[in-house]
C-alpha atoms as a PDB file:
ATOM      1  CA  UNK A   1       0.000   0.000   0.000  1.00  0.00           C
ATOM      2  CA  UNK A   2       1.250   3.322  -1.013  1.00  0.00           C
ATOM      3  CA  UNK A   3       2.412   6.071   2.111  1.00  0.00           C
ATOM      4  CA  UNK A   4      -0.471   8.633   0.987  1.00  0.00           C
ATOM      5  CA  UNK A   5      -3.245   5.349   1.304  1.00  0.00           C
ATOM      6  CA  UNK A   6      -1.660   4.454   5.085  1.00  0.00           C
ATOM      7  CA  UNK A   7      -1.685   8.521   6.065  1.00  0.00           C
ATOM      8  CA  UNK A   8      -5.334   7.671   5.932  1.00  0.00           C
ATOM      9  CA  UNK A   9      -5.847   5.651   8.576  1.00  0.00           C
ATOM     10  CA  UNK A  10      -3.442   7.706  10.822  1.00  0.00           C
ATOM     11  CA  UNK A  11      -5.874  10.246  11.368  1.00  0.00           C
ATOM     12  CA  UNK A  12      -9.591  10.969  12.537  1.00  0.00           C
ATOM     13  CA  UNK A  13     -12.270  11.932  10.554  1.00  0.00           C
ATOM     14  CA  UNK A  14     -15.912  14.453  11.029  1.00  0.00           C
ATOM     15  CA  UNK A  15     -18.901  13.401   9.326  1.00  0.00           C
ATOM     16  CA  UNK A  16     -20.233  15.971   7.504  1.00  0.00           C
ATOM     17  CA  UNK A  17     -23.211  14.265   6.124  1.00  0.00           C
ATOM     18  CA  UNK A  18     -24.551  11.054   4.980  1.00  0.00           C
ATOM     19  CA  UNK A  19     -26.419  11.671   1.469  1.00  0.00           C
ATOM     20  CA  UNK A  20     -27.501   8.706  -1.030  1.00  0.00           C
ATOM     21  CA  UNK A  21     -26.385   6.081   1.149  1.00  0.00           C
ATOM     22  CA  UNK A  22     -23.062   7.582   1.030  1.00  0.00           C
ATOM     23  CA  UNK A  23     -20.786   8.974   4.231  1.00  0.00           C
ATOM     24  CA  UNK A  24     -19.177  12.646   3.475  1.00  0.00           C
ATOM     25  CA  UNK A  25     -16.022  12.915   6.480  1.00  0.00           C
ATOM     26  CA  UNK A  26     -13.572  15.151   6.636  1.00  0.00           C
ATOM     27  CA  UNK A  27      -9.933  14.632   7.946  1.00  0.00           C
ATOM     28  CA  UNK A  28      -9.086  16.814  11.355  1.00  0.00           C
ATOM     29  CA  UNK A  29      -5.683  17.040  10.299  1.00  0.00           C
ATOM     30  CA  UNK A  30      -5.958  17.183   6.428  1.00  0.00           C
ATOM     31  CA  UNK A  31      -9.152  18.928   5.868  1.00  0.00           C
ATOM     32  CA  UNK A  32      -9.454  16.549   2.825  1.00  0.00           C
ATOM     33  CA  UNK A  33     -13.464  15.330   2.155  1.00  0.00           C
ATOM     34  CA  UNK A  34     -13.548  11.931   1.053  1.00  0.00           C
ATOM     35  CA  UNK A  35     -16.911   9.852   0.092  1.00  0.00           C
ATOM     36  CA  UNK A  36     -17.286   6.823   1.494  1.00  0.00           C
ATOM     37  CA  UNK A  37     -19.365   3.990  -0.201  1.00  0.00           C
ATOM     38  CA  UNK A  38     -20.519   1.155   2.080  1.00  0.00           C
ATOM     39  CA  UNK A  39     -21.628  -2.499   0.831  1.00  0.00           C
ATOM     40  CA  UNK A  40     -25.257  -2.464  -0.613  1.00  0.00           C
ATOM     41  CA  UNK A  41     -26.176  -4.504   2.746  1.00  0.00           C
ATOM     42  CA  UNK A  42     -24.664  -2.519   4.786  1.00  0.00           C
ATOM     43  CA  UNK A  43     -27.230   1.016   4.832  1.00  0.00           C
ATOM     44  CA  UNK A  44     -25.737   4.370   6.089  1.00  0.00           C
ATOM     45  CA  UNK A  45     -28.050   6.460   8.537  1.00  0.00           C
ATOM     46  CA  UNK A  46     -27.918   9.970   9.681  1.00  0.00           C
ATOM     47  CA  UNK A  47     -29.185   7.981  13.013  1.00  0.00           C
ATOM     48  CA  UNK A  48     -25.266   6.036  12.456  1.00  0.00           C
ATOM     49  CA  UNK A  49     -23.607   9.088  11.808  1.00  0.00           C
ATOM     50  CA  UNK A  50     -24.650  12.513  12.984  1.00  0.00           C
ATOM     51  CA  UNK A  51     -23.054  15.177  11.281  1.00  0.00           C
ATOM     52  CA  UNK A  52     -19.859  16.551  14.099  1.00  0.00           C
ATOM     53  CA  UNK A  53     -19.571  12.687  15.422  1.00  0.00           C
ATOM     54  CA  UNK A  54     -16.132  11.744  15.108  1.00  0.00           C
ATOM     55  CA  UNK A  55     -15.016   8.583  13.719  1.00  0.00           C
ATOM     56  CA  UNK A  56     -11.506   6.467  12.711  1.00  0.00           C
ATOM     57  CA  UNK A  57     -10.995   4.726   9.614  1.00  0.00           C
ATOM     58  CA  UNK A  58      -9.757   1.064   9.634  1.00  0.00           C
ATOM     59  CA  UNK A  59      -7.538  -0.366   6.752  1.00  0.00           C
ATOM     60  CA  UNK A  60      -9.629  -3.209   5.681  1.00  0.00           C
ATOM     61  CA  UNK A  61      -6.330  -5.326   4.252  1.00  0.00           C
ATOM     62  CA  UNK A  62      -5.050  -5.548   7.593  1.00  0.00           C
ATOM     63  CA  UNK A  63      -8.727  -7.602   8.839  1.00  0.00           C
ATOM     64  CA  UNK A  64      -8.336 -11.371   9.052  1.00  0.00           C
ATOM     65  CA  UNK A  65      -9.401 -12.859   5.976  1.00  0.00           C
ATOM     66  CA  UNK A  66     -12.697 -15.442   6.474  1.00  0.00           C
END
């Protein structure tokens, strides 16, 4: 995994909104917006994720496999 791809899991992200089943956050320490698109199953709710709440990002290639 490129440098830039692990710098974004060392920080913590704001939700800014969650539109079209789709979660808007936005780094504390970069101030870069990224979209975030969830599996189909998986629905987004603005119940889930109030806009202010603060959350981490996980790198999913460092899970244990099924």
């Amino acid at each position: 995994m490129k440098e830039t791809e692990k710098a974004l899991f060392d920080q913590q992200y704001r939700v800014v909104a969650v539109k079209d089943d789709r979660l808007l956050v936005r780094g504390l320490l970069s101030g870069e917006v990224l979209t975030i698109n969830p599996e189909p199953e998986t629905p987004l709710t603005q119940e889930d994720y109030p806009p202010g709440k603060l959350i981490d990002l996980t790198d999913p290639s460092t899970e244990p496999l099924n």
